[in-house]
N, C-alpha and C. Protein backbone atom coordinates (compact mmCIF):
# COMPACT_ATOMS: atom_id res chain seq x y z
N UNK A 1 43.25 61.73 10.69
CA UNK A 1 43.37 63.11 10.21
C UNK A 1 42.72 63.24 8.83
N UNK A 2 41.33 64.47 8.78
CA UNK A 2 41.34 64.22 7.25
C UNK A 2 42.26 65.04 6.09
N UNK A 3 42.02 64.61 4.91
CA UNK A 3 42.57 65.38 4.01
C UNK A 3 41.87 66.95 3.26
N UNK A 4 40.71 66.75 3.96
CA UNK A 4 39.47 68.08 4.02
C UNK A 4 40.08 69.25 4.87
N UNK A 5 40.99 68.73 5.55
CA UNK A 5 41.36 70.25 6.52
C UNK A 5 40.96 71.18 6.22
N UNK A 6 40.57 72.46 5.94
CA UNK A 6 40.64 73.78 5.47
C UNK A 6 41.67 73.85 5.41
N UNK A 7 42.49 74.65 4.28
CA UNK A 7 43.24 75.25 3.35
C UNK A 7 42.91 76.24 2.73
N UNK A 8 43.85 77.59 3.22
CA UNK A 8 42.84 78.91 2.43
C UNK A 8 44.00 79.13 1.27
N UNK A 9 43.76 78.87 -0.23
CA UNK A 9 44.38 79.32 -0.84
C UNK A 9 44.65 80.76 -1.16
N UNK A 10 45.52 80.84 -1.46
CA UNK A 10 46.30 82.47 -1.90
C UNK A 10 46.28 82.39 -3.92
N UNK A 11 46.81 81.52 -4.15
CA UNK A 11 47.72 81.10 -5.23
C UNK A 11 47.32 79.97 -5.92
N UNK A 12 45.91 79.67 -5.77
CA UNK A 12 45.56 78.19 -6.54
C UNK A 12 45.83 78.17 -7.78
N UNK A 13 45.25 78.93 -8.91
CA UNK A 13 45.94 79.54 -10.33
C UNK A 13 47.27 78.70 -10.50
N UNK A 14 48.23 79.32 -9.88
CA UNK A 14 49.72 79.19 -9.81
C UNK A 14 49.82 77.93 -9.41
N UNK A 15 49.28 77.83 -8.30
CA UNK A 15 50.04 76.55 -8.11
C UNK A 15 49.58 74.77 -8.12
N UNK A 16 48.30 74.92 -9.12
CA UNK A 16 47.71 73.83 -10.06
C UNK A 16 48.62 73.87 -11.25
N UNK A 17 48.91 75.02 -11.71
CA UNK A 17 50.40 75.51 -12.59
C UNK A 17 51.83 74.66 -12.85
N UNK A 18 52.01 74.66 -11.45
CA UNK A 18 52.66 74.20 -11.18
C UNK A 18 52.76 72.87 -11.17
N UNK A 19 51.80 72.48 -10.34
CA UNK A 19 51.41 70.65 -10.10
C UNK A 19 51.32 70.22 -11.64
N UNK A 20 50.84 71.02 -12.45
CA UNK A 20 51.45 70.07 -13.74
C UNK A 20 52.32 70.48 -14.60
N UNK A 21 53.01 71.22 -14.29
CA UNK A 21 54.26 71.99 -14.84
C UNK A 21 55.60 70.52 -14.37
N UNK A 22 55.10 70.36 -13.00
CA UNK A 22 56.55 69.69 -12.63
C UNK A 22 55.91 68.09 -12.34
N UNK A 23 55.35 67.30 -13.67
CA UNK A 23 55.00 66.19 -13.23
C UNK A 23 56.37 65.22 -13.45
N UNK A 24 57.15 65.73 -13.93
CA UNK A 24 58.47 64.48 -14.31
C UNK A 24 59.20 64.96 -13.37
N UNK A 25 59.56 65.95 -11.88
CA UNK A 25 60.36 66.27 -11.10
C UNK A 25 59.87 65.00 -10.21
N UNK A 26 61.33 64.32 -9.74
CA UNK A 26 61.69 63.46 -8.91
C UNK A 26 61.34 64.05 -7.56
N UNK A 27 61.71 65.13 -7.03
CA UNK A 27 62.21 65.76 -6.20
C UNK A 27 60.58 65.44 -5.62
N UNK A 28 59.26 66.29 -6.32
CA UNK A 28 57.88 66.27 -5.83
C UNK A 28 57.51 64.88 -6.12
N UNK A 29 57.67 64.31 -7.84
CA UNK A 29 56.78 62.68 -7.57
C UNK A 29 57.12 62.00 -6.20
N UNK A 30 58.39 62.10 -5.50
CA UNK A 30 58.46 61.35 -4.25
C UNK A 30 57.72 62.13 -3.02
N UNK A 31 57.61 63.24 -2.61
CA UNK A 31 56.46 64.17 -1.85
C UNK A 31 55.80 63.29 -2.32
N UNK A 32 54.43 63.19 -3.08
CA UNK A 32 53.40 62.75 -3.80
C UNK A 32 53.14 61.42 -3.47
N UNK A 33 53.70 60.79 -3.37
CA UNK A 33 53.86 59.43 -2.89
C UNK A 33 53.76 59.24 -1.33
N UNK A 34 54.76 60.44 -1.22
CA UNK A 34 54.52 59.82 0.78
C UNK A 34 53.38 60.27 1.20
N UNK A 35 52.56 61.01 0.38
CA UNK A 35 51.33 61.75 1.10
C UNK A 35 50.32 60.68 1.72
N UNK A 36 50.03 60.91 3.02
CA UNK A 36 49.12 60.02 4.02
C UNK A 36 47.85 60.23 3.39
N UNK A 37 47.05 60.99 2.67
CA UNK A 37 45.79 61.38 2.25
C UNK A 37 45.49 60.86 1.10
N UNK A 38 43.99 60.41 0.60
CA UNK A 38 43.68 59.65 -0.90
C UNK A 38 44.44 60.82 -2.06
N UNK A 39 43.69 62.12 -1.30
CA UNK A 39 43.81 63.24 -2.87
C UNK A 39 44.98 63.78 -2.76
N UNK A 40 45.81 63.17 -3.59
CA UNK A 40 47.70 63.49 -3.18
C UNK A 40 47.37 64.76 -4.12
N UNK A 41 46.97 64.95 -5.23
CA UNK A 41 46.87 65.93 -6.05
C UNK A 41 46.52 67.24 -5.48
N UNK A 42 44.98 67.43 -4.75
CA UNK A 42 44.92 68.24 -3.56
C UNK A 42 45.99 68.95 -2.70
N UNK A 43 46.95 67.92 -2.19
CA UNK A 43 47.87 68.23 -0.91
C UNK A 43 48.75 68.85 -1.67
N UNK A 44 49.35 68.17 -2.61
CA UNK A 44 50.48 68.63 -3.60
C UNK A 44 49.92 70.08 -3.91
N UNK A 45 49.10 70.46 -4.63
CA UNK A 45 48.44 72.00 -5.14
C UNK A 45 48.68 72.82 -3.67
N UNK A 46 48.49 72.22 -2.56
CA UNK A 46 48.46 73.11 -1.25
C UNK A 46 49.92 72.86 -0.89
N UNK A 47 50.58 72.14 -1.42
CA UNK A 47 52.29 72.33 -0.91
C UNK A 47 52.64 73.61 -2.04
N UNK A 48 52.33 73.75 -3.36
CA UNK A 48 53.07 74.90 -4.08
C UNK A 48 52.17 75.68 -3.42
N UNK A 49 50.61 76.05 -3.56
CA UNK A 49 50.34 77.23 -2.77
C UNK A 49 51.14 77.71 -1.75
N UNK A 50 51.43 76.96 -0.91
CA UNK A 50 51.79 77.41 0.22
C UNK A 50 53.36 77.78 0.35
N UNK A 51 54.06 77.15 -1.06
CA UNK A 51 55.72 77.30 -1.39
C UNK A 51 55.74 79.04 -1.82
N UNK A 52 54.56 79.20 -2.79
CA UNK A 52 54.23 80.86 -3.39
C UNK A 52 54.29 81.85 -2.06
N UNK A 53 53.56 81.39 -1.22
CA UNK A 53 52.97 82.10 -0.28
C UNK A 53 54.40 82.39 0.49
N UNK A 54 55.55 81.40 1.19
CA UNK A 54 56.54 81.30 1.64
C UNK A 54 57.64 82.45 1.19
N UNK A 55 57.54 82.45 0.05
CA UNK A 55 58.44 82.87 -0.69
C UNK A 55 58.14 84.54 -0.98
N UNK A 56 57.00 84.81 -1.17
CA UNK A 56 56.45 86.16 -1.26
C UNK A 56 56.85 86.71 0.31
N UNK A 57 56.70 86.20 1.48
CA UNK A 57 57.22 86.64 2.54
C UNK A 57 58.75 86.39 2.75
N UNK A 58 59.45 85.41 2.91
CA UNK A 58 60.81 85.25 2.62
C UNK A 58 61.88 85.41 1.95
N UNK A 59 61.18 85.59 0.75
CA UNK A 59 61.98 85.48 -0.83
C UNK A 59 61.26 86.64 -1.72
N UNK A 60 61.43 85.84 -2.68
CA UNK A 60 60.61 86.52 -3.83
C UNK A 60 60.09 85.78 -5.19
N UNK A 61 59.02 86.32 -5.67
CA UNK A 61 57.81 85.70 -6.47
C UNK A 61 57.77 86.36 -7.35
N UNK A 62 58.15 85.58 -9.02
CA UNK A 62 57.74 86.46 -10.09
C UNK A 62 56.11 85.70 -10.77
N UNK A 63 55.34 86.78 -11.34
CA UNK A 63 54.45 86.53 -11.78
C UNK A 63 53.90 86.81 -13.08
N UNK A 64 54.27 86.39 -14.14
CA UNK A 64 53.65 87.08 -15.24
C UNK A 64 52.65 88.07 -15.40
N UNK A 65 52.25 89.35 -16.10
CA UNK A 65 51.58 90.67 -15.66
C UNK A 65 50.42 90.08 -16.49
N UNK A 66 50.67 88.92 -17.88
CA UNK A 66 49.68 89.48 -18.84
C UNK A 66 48.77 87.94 -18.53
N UNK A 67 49.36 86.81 -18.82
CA UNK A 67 48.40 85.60 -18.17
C UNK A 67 49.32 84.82 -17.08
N UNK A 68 48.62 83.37 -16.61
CA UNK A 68 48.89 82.61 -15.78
C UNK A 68 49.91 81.68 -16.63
N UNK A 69 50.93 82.19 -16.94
CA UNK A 69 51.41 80.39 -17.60
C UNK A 69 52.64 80.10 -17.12
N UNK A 70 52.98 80.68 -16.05
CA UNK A 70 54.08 79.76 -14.96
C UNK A 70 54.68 80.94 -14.15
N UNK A 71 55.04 80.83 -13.17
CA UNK A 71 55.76 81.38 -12.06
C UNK A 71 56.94 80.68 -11.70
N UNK A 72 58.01 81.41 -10.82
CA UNK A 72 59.01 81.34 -10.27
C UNK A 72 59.28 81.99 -9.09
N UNK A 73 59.79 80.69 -8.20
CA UNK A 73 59.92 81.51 -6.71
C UNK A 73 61.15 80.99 -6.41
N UNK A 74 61.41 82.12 -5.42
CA UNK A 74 63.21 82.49 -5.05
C UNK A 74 63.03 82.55 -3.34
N UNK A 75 63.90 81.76 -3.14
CA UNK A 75 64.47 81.85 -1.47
C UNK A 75 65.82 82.99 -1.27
N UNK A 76 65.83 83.49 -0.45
CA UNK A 76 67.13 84.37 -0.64
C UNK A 76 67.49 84.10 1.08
N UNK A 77 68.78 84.11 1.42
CA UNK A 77 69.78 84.39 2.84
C UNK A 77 69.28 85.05 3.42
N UNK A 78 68.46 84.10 4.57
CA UNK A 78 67.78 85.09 6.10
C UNK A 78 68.59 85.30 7.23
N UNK A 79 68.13 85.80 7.91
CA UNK A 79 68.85 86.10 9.29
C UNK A 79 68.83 84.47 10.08
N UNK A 80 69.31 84.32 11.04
CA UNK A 80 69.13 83.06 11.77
C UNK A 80 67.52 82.91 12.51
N UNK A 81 67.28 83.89 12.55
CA UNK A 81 65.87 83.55 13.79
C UNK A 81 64.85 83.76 12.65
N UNK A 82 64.67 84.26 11.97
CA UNK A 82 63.83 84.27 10.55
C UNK A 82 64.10 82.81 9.94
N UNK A 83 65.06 82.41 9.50
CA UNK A 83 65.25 81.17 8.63
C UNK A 83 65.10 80.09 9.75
N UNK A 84 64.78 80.07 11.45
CA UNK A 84 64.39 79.13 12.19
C UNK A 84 62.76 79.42 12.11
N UNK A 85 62.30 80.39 12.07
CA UNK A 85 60.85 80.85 11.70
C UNK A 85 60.07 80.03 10.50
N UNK A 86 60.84 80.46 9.41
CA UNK A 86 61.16 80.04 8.38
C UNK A 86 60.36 78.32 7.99
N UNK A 87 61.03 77.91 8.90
CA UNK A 87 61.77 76.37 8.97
C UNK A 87 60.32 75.78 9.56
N UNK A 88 60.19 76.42 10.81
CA UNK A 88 59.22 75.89 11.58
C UNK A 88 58.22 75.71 11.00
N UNK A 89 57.68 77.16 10.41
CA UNK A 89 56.12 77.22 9.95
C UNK A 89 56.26 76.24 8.56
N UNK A 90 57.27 75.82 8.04
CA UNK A 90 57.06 74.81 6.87
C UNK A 90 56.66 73.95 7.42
N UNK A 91 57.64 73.11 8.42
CA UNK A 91 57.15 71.67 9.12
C UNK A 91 55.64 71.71 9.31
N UNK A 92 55.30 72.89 10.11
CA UNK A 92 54.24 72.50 10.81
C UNK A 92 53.21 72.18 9.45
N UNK A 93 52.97 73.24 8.50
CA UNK A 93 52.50 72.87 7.08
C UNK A 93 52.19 71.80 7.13
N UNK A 94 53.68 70.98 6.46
CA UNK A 94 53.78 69.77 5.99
C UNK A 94 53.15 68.73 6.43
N UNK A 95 53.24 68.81 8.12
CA UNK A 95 52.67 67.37 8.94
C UNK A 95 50.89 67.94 9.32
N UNK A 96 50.55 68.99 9.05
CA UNK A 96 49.29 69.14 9.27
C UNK A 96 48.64 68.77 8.35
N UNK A 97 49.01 69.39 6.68
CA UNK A 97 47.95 69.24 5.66
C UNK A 97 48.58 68.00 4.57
N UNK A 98 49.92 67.38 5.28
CA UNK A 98 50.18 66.55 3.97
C UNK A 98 50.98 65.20 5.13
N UNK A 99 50.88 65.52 6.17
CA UNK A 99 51.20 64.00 6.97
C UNK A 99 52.26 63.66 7.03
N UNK A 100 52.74 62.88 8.60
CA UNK A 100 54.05 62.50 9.04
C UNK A 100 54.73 61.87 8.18
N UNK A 101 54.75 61.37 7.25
CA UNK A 101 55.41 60.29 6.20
C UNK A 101 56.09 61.55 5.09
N UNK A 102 54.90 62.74 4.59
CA UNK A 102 55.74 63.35 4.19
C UNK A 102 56.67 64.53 4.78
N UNK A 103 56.45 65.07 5.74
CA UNK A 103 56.99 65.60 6.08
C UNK A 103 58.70 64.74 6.58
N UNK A 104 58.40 63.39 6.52
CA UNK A 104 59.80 62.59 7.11
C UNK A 104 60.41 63.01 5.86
N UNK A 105 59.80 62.28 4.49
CA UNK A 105 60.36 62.56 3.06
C UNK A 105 60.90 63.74 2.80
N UNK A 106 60.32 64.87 3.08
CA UNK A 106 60.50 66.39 2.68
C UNK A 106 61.98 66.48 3.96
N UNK A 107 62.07 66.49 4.76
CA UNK A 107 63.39 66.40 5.80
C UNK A 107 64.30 65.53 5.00
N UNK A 108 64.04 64.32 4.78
CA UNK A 108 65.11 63.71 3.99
C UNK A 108 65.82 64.11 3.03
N UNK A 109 64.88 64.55 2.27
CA UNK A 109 65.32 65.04 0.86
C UNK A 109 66.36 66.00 1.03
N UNK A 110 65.26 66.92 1.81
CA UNK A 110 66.31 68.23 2.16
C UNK A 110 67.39 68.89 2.85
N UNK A 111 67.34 67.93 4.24
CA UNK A 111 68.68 67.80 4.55
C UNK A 111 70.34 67.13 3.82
N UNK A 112 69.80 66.39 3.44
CA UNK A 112 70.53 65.97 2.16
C UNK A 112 71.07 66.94 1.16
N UNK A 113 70.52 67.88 0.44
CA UNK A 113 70.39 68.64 -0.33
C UNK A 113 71.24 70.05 -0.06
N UNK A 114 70.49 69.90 1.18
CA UNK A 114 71.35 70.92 1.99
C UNK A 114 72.55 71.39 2.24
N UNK A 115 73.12 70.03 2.68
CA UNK A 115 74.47 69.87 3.22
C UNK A 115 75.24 69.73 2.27
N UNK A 116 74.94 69.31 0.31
CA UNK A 116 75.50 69.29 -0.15
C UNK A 116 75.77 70.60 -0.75
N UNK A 117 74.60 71.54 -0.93
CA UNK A 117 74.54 72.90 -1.39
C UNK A 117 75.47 73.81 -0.36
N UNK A 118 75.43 73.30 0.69
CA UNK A 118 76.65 74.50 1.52
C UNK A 118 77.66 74.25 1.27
N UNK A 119 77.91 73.00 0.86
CA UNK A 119 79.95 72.97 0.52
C UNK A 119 80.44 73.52 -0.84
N UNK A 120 79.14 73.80 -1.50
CA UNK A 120 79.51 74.04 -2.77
C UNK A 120 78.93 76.24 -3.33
N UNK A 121 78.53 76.32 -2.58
CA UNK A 121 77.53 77.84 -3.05
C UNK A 121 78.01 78.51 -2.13
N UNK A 122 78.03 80.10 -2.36
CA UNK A 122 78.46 81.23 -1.63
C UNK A 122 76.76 81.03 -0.77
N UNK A 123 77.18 81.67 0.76
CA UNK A 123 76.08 82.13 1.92
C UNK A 123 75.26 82.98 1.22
N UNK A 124 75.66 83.99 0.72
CA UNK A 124 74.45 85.14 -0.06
C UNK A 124 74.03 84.42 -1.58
N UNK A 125 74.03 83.60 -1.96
CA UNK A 125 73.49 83.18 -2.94
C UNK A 125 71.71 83.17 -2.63
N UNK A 126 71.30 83.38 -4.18
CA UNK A 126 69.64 83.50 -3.86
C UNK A 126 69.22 82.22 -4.46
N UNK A 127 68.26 81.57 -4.25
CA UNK A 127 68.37 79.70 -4.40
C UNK A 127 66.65 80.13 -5.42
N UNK A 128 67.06 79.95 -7.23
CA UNK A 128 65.45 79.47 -7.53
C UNK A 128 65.19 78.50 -6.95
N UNK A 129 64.13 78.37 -6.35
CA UNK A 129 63.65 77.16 -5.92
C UNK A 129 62.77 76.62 -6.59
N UNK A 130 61.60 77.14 -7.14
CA UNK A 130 60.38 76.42 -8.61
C UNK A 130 60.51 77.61 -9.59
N UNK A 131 60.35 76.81 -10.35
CA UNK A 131 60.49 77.46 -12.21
C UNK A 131 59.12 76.47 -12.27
N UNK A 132 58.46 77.26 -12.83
CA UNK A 132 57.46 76.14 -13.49
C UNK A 132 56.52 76.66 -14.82
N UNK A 133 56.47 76.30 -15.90
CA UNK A 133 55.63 76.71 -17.13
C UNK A 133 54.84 75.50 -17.88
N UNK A 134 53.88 76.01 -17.67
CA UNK A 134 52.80 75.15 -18.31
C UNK A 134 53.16 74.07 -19.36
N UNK A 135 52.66 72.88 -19.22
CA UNK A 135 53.07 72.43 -20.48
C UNK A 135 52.67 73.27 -21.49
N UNK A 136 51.78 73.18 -21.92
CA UNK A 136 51.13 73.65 -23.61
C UNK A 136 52.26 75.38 -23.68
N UNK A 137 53.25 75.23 -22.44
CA UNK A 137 53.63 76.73 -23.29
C UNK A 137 55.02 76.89 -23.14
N UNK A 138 55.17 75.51 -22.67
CA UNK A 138 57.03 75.12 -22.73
C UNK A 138 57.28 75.38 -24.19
N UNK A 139 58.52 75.59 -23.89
CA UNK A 139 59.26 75.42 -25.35
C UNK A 139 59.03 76.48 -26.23
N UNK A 140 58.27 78.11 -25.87
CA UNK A 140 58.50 79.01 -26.43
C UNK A 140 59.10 79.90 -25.92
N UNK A 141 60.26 79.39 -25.13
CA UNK A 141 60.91 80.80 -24.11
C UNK A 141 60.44 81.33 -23.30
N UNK A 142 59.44 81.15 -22.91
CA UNK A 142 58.68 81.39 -21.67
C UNK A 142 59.23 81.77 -20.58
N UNK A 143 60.08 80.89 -19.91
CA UNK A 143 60.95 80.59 -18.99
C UNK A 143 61.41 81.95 -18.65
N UNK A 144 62.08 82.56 -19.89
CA UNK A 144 63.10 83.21 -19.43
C UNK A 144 62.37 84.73 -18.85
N UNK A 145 61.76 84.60 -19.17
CA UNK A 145 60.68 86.22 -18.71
C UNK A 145 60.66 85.89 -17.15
N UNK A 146 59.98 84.48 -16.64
CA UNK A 146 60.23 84.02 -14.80
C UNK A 146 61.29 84.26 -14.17
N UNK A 147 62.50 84.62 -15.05
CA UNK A 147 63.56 84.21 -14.20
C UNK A 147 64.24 85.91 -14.06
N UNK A 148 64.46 86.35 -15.46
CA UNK A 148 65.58 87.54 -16.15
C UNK A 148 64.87 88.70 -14.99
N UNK A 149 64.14 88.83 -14.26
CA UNK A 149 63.54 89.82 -13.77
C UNK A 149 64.28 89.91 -12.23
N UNK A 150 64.23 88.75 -11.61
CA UNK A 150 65.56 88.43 -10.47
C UNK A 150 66.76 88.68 -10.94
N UNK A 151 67.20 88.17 -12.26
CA UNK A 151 68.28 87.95 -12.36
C UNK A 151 69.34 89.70 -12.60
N UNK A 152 68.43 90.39 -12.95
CA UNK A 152 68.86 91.65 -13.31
C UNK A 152 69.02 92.41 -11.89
N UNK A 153 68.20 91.51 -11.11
CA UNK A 153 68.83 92.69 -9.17
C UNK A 153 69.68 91.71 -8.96
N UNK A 154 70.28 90.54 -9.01
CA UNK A 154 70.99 89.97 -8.39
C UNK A 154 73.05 90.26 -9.57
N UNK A 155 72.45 90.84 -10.38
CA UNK A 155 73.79 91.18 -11.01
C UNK A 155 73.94 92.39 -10.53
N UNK A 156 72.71 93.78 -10.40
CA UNK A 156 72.98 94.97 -10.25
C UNK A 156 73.94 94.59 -8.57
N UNK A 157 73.31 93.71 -8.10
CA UNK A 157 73.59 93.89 -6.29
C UNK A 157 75.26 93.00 -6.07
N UNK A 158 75.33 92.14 -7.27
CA UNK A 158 76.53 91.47 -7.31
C UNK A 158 76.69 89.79 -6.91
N UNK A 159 75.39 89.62 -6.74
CA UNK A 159 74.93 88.08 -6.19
C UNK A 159 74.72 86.96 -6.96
N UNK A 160 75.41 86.38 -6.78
CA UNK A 160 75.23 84.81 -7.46
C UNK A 160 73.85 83.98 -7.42
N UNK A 161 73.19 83.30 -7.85
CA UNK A 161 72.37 82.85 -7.52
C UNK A 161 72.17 81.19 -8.12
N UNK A 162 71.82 79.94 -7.35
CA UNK A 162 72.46 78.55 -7.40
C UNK A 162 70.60 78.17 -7.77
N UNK A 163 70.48 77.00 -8.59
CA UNK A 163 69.23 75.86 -8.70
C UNK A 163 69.78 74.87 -8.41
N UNK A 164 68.76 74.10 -7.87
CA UNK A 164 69.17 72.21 -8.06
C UNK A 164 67.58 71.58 -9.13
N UNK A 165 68.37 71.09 -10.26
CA UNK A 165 67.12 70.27 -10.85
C UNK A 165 67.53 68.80 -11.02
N UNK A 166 65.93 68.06 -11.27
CA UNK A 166 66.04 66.44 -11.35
C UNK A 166 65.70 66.47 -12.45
N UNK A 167 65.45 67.32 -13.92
CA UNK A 167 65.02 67.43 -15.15
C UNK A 167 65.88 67.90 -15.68
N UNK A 168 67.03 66.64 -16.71
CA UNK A 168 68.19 66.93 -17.18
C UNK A 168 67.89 67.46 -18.31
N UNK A 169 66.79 67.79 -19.21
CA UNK A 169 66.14 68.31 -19.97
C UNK A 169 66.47 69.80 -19.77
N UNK A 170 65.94 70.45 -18.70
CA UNK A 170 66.18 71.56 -18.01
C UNK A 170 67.40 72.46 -18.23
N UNK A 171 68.22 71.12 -18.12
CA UNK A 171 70.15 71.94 -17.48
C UNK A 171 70.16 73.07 -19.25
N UNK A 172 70.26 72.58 -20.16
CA UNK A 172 70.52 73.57 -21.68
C UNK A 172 69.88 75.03 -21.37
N UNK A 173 68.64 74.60 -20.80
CA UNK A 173 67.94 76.75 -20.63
C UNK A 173 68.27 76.84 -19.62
N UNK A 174 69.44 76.58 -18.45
CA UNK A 174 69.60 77.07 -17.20
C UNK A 174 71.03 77.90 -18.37
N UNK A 175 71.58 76.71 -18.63
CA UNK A 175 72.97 77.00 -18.86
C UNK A 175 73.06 78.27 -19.80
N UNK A 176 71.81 78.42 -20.98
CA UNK A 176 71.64 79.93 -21.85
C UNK A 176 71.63 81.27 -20.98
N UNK A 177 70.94 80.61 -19.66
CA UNK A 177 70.87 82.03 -18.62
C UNK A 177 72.07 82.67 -18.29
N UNK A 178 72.97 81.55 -18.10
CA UNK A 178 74.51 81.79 -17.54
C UNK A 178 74.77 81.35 -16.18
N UNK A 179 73.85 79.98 -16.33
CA UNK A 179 74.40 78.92 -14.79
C UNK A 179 75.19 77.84 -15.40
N UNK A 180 75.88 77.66 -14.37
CA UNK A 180 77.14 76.35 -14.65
C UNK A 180 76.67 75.47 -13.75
N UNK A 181 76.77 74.10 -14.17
CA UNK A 181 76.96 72.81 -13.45
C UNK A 181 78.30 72.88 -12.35
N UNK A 182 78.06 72.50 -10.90
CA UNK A 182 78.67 72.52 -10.05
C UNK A 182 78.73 71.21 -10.00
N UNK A 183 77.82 70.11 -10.12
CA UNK A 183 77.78 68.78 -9.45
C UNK A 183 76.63 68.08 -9.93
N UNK A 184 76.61 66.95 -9.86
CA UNK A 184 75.40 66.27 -10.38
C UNK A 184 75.92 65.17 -9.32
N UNK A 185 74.40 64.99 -8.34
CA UNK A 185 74.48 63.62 -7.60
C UNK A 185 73.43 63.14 -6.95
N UNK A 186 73.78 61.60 -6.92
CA UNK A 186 72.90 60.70 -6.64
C UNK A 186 72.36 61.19 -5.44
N UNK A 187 70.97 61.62 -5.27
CA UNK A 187 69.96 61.76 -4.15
C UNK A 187 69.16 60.56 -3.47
N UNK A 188 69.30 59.61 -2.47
CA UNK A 188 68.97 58.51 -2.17
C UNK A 188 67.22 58.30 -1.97
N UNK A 189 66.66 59.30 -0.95
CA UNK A 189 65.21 59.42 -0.83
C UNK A 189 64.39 58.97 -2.09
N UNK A 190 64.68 60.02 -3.09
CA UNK A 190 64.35 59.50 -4.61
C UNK A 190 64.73 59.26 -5.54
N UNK A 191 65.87 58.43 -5.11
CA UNK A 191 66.25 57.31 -6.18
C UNK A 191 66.85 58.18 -7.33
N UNK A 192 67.12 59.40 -7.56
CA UNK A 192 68.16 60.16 -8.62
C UNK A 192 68.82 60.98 -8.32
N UNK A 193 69.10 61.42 -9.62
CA UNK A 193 70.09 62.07 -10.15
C UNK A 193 69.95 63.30 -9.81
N UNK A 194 70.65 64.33 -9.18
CA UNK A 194 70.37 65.77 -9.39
C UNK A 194 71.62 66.48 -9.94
N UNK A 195 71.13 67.91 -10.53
CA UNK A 195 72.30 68.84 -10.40
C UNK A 195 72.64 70.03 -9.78
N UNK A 196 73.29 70.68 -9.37
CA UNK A 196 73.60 71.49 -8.64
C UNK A 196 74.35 72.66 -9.91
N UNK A 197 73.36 73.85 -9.98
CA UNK A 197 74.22 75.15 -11.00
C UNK A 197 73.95 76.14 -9.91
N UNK A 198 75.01 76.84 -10.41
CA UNK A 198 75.17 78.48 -9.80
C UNK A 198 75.16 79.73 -10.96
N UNK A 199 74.83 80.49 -11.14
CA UNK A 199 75.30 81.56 -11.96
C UNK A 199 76.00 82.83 -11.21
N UNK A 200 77.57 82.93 -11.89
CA UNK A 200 77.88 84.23 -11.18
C UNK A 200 77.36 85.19 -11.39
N UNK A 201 77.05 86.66 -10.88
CA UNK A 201 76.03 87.82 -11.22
C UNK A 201 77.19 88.29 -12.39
N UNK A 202 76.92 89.15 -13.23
CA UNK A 202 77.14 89.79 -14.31
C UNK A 202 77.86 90.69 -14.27
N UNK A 203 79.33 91.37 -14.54
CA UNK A 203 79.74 92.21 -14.13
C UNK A 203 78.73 93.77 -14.79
């Protein structure tokens, strides 16, 4: 299989953005690794493209109006035959443009993840799933412009909304938003640590 497939990007901008926004996440360096193809860097840029793309149909996608210096995408509670839809067209993704090894990894991870996030989070919770800001523009608050724009429909509507990060760095600007630590636990696939926050919506 090559690693040339065609790939029509939507979102390359964003999600080269990304690929080096999240080089210390556990969660992707292990993706990255299982990739069957030489140019893991390539596949990886076409896994966030294609996470943007997911999410703009499923979820929702914030984008900065004035430049490119990080995005945030949100999964939100589908119906059952949508979130099997959902499900499918990821796999197929995964094992077409990034190979059986990762797609085993990406199942691992996430079933895992999964099962621990349902014992702990309300069903209507909306799940950030990537936060990502440039290096050169971390650390000026950035962040919070990606996020406060969800976060203001999910208080008007009354909805909680849960992250899991592997960047304990991270947890201090989740926690300014007004997410709490639910759990922190050992993830086996890649070898760490995660945490599990929720934020209740705002009265």
């Amino acid at each position: 299989m090559s690693h040339s497939m065609k790939y029509k990007f939507r979102y390359k901008i964003f999600a080269e953005a990304l690929y080096d926004a999240l080089q210390e996440d556990s969660f992707y360096n292990t993706i990255e690794k299982s990739i069957d193809y030489r140019s893991t860097k390539e596949a990886m840029v076409r896994y966030f493209d294609y996470s943007i793309v997911e999410s703009e149909q499923y979820g929702d996608v914030v984008v900065p109006p004035d430049h490119c210096y990080g995005i945030s995408v949100w999964t939100k509670p589908l119906r059952q035959d949508l979130e099997t839809e959902r499900s499918k067209k990821k796999k197929e993704f995964l094992e077409k443009y990034m190979g059986g090894a990762s797609l085993s990894t990406y199942n691992s991870i996430v079933d895992f993840m999964s099962e621990k996030a349902s014992s702990l989070v309300p069903e209507n919770a909306w799940y950030l799933s990537i936060l990502g800001v440039l290096p050169q523009h971390q650390g000026k608050g950035l962040g919070v412009g990606l996020v406060d724009k969800i976060l203001d429909q999910t208080d008007k509507a009354g909805i909680p909304t849960y992250l899991e990060t592997f960047t304990p760095k991270n947890i201090s600007f989740y926690e300014r938003l007004g997410y709490k630590q639910l759990e922190c636990i050992y993830e086996p696939t890649t070898e760490a640590d995660y945490c599990i926050m929720m934020r209740e919506p705002l009265k």
